[in-house]
PDB file of N, CA and C in Angstrom:
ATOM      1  N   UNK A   1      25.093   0.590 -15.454  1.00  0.00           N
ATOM      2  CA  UNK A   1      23.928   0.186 -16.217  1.00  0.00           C
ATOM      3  C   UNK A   1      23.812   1.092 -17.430  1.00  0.00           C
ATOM      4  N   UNK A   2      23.367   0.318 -18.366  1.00  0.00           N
ATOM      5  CA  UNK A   2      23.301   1.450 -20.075  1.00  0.00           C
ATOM      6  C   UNK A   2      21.975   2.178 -19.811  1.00  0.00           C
ATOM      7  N   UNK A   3      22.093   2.944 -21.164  1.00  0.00           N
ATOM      8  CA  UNK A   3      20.610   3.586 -20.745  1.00  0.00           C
ATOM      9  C   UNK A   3      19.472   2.666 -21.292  1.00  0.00           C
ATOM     10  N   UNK A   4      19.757   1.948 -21.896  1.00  0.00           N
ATOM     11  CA  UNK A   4      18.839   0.446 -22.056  1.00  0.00           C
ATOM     12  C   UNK A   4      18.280  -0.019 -21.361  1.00  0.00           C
ATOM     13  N   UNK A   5      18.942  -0.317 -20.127  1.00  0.00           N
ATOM     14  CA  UNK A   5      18.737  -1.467 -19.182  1.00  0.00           C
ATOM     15  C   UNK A   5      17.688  -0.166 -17.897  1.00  0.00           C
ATOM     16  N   UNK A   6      17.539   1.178 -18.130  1.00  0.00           N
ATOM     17  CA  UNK A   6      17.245   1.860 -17.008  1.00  0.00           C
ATOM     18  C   UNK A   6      16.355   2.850 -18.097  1.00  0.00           C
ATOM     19  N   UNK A   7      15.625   3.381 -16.929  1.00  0.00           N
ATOM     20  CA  UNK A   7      14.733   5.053 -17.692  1.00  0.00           C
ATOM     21  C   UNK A   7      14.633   5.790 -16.552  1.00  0.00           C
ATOM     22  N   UNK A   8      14.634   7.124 -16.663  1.00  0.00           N
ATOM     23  CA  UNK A   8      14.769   7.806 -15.674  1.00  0.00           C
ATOM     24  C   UNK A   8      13.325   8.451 -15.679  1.00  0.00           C
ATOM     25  N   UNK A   9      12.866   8.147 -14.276  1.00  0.00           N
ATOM     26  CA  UNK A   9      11.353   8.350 -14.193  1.00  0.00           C
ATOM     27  C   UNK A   9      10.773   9.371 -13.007  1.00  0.00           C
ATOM     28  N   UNK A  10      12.198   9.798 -12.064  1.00  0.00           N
ATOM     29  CA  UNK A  10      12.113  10.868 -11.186  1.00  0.00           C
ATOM     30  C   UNK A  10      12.899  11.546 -10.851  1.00  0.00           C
ATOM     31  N   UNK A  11      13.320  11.999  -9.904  1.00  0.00           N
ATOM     32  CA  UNK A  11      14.468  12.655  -8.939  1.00  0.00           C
ATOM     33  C   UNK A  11      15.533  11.765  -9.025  1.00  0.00           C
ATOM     34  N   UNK A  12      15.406  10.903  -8.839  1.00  0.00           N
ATOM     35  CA  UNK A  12      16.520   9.404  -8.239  1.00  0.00           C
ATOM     36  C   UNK A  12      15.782   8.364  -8.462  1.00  0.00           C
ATOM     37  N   UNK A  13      14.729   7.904  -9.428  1.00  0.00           N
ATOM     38  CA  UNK A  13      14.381   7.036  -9.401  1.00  0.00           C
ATOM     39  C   UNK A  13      14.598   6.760 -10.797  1.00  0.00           C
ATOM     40  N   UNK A  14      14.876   5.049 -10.976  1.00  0.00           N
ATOM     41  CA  UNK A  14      15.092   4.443 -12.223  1.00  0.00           C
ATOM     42  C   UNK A  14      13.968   3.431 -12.118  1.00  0.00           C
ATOM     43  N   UNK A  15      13.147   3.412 -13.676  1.00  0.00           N
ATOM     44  CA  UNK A  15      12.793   2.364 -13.754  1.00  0.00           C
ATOM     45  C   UNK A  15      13.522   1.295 -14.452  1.00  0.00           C
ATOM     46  N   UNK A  16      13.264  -0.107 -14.421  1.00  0.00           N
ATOM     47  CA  UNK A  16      13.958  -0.973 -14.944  1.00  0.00           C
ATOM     48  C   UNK A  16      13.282  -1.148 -16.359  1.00  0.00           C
ATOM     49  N   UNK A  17      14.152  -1.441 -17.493  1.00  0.00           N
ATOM     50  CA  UNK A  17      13.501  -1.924 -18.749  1.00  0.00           C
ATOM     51  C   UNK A  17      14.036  -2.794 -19.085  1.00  0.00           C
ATOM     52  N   UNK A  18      15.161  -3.726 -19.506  1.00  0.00           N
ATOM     53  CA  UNK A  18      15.502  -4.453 -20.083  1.00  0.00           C
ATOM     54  C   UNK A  18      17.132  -4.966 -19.901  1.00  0.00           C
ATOM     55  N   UNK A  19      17.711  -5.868 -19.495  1.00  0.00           N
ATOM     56  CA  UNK A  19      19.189  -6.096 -19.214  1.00  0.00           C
ATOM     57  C   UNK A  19      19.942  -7.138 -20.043  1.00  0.00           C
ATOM     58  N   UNK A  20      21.366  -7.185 -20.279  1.00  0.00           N
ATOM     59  CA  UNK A  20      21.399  -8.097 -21.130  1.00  0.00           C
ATOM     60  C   UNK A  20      22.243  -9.076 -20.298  1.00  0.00           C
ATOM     61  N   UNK A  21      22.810 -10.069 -20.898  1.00  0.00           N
ATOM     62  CA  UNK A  21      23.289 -11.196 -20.300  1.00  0.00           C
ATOM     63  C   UNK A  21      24.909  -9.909 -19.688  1.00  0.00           C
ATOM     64  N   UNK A  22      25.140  -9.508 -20.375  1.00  0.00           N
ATOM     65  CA  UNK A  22      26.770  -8.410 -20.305  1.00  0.00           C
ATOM     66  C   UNK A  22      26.085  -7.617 -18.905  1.00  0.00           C
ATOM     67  N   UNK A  23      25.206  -7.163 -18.708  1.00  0.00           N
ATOM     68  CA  UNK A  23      24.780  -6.060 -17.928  1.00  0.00           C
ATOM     69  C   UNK A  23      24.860  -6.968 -16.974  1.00  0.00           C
ATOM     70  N   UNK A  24      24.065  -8.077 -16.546  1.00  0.00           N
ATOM     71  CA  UNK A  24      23.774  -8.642 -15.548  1.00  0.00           C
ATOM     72  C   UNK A  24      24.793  -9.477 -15.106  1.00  0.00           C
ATOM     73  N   UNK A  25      25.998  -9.798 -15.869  1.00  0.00           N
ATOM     74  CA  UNK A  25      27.285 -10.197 -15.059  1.00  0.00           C
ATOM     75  C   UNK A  25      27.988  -8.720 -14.467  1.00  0.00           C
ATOM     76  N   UNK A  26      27.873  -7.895 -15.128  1.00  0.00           N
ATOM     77  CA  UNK A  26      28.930  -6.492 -14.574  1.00  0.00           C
ATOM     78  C   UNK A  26      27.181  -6.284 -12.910  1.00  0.00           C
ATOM     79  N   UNK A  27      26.493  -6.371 -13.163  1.00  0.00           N
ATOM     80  CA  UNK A  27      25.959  -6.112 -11.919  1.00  0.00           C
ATOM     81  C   UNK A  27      25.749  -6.740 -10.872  1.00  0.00           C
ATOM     82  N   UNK A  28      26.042  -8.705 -11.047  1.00  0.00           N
ATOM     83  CA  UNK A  28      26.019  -9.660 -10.205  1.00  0.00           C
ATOM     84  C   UNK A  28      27.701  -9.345  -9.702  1.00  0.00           C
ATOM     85  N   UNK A  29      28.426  -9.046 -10.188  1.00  0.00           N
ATOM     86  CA  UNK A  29      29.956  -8.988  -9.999  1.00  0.00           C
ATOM     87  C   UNK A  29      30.345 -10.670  -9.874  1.00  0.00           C
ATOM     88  N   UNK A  30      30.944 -11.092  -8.969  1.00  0.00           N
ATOM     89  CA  UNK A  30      31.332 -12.772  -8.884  1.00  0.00           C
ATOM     90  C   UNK A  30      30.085 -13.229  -8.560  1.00  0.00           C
ATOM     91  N   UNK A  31      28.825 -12.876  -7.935  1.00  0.00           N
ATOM     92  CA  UNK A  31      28.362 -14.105  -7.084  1.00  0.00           C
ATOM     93  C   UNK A  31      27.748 -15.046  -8.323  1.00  0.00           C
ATOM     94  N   UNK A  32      27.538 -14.689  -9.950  1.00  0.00           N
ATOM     95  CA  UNK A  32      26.931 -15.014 -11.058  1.00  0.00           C
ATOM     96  C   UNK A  32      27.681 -15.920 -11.968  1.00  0.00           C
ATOM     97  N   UNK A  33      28.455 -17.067 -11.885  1.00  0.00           N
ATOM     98  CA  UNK A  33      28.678 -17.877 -13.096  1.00  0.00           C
ATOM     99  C   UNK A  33      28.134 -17.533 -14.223  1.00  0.00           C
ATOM    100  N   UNK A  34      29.460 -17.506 -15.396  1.00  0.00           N
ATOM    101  CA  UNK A  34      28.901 -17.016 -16.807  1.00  0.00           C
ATOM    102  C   UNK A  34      27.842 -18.495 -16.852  1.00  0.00           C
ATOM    103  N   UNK A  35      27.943 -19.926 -16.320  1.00  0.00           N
ATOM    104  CA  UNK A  35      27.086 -20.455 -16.491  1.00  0.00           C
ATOM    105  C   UNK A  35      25.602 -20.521 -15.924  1.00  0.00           C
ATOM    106  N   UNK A  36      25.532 -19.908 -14.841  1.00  0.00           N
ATOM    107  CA  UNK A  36      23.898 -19.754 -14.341  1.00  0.00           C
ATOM    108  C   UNK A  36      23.500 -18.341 -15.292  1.00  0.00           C
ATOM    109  N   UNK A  37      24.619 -17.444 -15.850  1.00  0.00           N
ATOM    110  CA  UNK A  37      23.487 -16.111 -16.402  1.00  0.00           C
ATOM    111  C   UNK A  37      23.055 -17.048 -17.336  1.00  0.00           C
ATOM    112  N   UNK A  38      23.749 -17.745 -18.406  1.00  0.00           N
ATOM    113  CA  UNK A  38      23.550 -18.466 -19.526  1.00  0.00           C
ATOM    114  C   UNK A  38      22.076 -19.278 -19.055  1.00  0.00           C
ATOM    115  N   UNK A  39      22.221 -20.190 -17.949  1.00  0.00           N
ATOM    116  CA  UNK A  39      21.108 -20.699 -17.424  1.00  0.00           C
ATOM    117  C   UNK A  39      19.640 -19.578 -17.108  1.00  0.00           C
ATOM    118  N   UNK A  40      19.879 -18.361 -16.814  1.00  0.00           N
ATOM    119  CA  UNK A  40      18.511 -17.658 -16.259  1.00  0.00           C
ATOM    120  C   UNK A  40      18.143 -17.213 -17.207  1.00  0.00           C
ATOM    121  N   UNK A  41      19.260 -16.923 -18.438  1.00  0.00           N
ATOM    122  CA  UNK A  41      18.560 -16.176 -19.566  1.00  0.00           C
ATOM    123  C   UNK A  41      17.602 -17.299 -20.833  1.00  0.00           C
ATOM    124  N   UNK A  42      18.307 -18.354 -20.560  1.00  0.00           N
ATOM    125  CA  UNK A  42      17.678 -19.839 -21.067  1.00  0.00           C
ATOM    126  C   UNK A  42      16.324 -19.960 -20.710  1.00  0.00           C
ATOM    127  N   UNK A  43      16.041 -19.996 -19.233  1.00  0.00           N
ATOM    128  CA  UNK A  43      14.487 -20.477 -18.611  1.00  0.00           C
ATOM    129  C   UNK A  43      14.075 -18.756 -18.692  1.00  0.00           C
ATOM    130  N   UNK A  44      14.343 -17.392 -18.698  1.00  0.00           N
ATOM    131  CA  UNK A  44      13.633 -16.270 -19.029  1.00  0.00           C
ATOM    132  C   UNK A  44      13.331 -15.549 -19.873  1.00  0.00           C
ATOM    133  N   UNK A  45      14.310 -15.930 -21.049  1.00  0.00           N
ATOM    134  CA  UNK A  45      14.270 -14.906 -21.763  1.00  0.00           C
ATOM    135  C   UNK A  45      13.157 -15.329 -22.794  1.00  0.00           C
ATOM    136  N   UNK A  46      11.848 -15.385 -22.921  1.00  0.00           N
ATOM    137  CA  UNK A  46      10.545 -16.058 -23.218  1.00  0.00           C
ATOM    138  C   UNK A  46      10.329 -15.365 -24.470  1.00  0.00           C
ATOM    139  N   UNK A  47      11.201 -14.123 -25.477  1.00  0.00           N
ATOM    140  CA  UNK A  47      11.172 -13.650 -26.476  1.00  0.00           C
ATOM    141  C   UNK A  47      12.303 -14.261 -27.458  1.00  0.00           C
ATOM    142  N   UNK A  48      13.770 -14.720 -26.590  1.00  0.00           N
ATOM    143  CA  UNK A  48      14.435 -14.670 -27.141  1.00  0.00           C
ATOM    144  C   UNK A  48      15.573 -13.638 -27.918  1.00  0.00           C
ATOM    145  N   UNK A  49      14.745 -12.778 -27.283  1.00  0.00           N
ATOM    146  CA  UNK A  49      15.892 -11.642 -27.501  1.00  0.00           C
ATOM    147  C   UNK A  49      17.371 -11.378 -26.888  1.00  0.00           C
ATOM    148  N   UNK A  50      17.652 -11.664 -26.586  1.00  0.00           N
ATOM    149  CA  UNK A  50      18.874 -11.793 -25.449  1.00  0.00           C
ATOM    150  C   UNK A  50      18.695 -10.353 -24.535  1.00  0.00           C
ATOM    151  N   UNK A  51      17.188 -10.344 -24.515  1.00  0.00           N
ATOM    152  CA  UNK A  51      17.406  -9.257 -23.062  1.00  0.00           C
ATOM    153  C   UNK A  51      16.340  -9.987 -22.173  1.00  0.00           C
ATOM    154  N   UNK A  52      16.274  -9.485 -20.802  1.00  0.00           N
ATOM    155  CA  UNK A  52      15.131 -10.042 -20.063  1.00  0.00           C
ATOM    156  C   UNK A  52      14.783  -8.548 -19.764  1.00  0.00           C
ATOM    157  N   UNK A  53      13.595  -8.249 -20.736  1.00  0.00           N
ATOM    158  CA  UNK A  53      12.373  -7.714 -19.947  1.00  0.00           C
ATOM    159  C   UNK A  53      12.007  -7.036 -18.811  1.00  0.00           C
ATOM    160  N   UNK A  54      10.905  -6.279 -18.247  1.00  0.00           N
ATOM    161  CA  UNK A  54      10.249  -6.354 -16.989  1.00  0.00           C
ATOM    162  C   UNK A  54       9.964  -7.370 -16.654  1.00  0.00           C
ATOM    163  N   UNK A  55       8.550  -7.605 -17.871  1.00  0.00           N
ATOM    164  CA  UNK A  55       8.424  -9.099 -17.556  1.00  0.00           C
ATOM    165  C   UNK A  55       9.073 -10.448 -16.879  1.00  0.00           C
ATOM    166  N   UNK A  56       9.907 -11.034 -18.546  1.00  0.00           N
ATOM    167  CA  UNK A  56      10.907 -11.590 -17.871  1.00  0.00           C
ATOM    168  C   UNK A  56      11.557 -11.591 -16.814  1.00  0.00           C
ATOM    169  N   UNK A  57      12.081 -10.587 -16.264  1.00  0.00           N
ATOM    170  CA  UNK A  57      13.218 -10.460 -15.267  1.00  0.00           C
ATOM    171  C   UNK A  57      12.174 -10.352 -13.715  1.00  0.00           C
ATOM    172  N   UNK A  58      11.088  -9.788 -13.373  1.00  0.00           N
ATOM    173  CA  UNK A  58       9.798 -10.169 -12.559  1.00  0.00           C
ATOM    174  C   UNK A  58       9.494 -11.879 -12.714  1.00  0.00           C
ATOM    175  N   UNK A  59       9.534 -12.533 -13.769  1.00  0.00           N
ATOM    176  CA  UNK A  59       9.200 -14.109 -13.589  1.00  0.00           C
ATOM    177  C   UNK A  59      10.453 -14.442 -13.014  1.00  0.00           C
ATOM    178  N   UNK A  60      11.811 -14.399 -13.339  1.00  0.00           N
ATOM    179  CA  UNK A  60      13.056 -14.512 -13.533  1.00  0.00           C
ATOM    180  C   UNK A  60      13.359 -14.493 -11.263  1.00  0.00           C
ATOM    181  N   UNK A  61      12.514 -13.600 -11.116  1.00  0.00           N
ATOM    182  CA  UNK A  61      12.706 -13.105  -9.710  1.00  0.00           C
ATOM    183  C   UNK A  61      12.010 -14.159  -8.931  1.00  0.00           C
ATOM    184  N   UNK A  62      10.854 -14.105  -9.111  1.00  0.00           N
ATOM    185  CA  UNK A  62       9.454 -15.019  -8.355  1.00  0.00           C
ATOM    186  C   UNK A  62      10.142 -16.274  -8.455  1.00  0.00           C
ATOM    187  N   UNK A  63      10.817 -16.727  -9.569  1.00  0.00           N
ATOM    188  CA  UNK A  63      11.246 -18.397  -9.419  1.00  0.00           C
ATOM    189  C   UNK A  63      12.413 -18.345  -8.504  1.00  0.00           C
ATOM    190  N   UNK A  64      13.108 -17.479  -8.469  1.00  0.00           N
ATOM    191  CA  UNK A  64      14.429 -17.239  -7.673  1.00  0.00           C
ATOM    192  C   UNK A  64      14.139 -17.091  -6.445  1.00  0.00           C
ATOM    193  N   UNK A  65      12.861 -16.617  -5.789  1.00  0.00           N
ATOM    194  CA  UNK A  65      12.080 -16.234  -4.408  1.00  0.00           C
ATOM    195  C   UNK A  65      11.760 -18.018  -4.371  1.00  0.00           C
ATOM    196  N   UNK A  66      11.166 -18.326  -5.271  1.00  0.00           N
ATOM    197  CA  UNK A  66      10.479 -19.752  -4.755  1.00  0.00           C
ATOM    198  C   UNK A  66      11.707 -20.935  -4.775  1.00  0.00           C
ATOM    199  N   UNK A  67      12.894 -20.684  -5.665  1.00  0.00           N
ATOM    200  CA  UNK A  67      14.026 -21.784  -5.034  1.00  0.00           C
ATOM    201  C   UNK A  67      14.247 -21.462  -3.561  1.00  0.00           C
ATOM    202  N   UNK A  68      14.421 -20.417  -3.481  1.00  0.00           N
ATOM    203  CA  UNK A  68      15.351 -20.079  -2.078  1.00  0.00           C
ATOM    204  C   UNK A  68      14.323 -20.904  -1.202  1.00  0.00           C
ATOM    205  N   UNK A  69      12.824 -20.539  -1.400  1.00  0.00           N
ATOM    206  CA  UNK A  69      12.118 -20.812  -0.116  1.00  0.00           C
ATOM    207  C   UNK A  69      11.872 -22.349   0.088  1.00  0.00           C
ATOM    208  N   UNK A  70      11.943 -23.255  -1.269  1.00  0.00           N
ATOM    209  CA  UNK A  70      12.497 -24.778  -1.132  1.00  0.00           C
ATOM    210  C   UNK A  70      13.685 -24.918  -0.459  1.00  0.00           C
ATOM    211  N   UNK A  71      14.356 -24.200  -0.771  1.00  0.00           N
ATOM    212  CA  UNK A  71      16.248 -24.829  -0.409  1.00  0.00           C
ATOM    213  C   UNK A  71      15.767 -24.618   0.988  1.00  0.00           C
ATOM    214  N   UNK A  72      15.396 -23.609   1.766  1.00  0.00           N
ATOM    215  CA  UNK A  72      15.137 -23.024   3.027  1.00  0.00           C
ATOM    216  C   UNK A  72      14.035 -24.258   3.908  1.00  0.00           C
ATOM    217  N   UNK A  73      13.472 -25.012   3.124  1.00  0.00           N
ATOM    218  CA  UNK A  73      12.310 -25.525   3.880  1.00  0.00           C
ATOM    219  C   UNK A  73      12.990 -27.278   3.650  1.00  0.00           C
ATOM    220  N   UNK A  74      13.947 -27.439   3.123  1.00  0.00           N
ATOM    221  CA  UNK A  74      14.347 -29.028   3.198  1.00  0.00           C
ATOM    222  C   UNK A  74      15.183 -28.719   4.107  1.00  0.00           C
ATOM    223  N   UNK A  75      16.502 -27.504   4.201  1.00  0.00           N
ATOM    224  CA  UNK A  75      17.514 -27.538   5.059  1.00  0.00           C
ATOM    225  C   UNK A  75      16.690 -27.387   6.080  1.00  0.00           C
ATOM    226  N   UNK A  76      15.352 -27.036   6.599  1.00  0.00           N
ATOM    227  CA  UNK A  76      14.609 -27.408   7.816  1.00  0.00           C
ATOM    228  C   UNK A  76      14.330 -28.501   7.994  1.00  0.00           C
ATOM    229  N   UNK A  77      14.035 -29.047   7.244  1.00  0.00           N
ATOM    230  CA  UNK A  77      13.382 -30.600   7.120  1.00  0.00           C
ATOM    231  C   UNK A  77      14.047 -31.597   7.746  1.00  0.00           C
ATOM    232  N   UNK A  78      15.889 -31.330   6.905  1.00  0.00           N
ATOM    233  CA  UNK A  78      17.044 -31.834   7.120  1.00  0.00           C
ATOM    234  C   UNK A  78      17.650 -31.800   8.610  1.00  0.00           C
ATOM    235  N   UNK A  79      17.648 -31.002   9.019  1.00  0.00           N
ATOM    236  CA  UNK A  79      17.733 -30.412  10.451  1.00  0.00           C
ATOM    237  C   UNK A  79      16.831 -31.421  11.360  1.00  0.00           C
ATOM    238  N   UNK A  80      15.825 -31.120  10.662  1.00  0.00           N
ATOM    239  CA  UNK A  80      14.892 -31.756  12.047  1.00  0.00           C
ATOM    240  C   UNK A  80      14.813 -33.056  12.132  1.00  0.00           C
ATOM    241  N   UNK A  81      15.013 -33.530  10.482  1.00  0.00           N
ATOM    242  CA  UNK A  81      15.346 -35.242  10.831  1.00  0.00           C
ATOM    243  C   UNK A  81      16.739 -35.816  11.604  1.00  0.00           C
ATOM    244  N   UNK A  82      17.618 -34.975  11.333  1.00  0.00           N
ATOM    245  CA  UNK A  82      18.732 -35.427  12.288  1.00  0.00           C
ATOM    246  C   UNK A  82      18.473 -35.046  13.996  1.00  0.00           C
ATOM    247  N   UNK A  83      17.248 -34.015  13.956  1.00  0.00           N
ATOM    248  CA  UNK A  83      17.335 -34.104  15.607  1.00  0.00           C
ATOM    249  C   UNK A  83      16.905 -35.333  15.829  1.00  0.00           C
ATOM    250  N   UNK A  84      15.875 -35.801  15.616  1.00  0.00           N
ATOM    251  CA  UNK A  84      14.825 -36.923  15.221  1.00  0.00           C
ATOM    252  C   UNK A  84      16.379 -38.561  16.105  1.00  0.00           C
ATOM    253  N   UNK A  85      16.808 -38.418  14.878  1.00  0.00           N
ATOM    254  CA  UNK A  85      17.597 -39.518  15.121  1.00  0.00           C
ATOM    255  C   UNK A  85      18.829 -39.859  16.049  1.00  0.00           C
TER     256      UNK A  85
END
């Protein structure tokens, strides 16, 4: 991480400030398609700067918490209609 993307705020503690599309593929390693960073920085980056923020990257998170917990609640859904039948 650059010293951009981090601030050093204790002993061992970093706060986060700002990452860029480059930072956040070297820190996703594979699990990140250059096309979904392209995609998260599209729906987050709400300045346009090509960084995401606290901000940003906190909204960036909460929507990423609330896909999972859709994907999580149909593959239940899904499940239970095939017991069903």
């Amino acid at each position: 991480m650059t010293a951009a993307a981090a601030e050093k705020t204790g002993k061992n503690t970093f706060r986060f400030l700002q990452i860029s599309k480059k930072e956040m593929a070297a820190i996703s390693g594979s699990r990140l398609s250059e096309a979904e960073i392209e995609r998260a920085f599209a729906r987050h980056d709400a300045d346009g700067d090509g960084h995401l923020d606290l901000k940003e990257m906190e909204a960036m998170i909460r929507a990423s918490k609330k896909e999972e917990e859709q994907k999580k609640k149909k593959k239940k859904a899904g499940k239970k209609k095939k017991e069903e039948d």
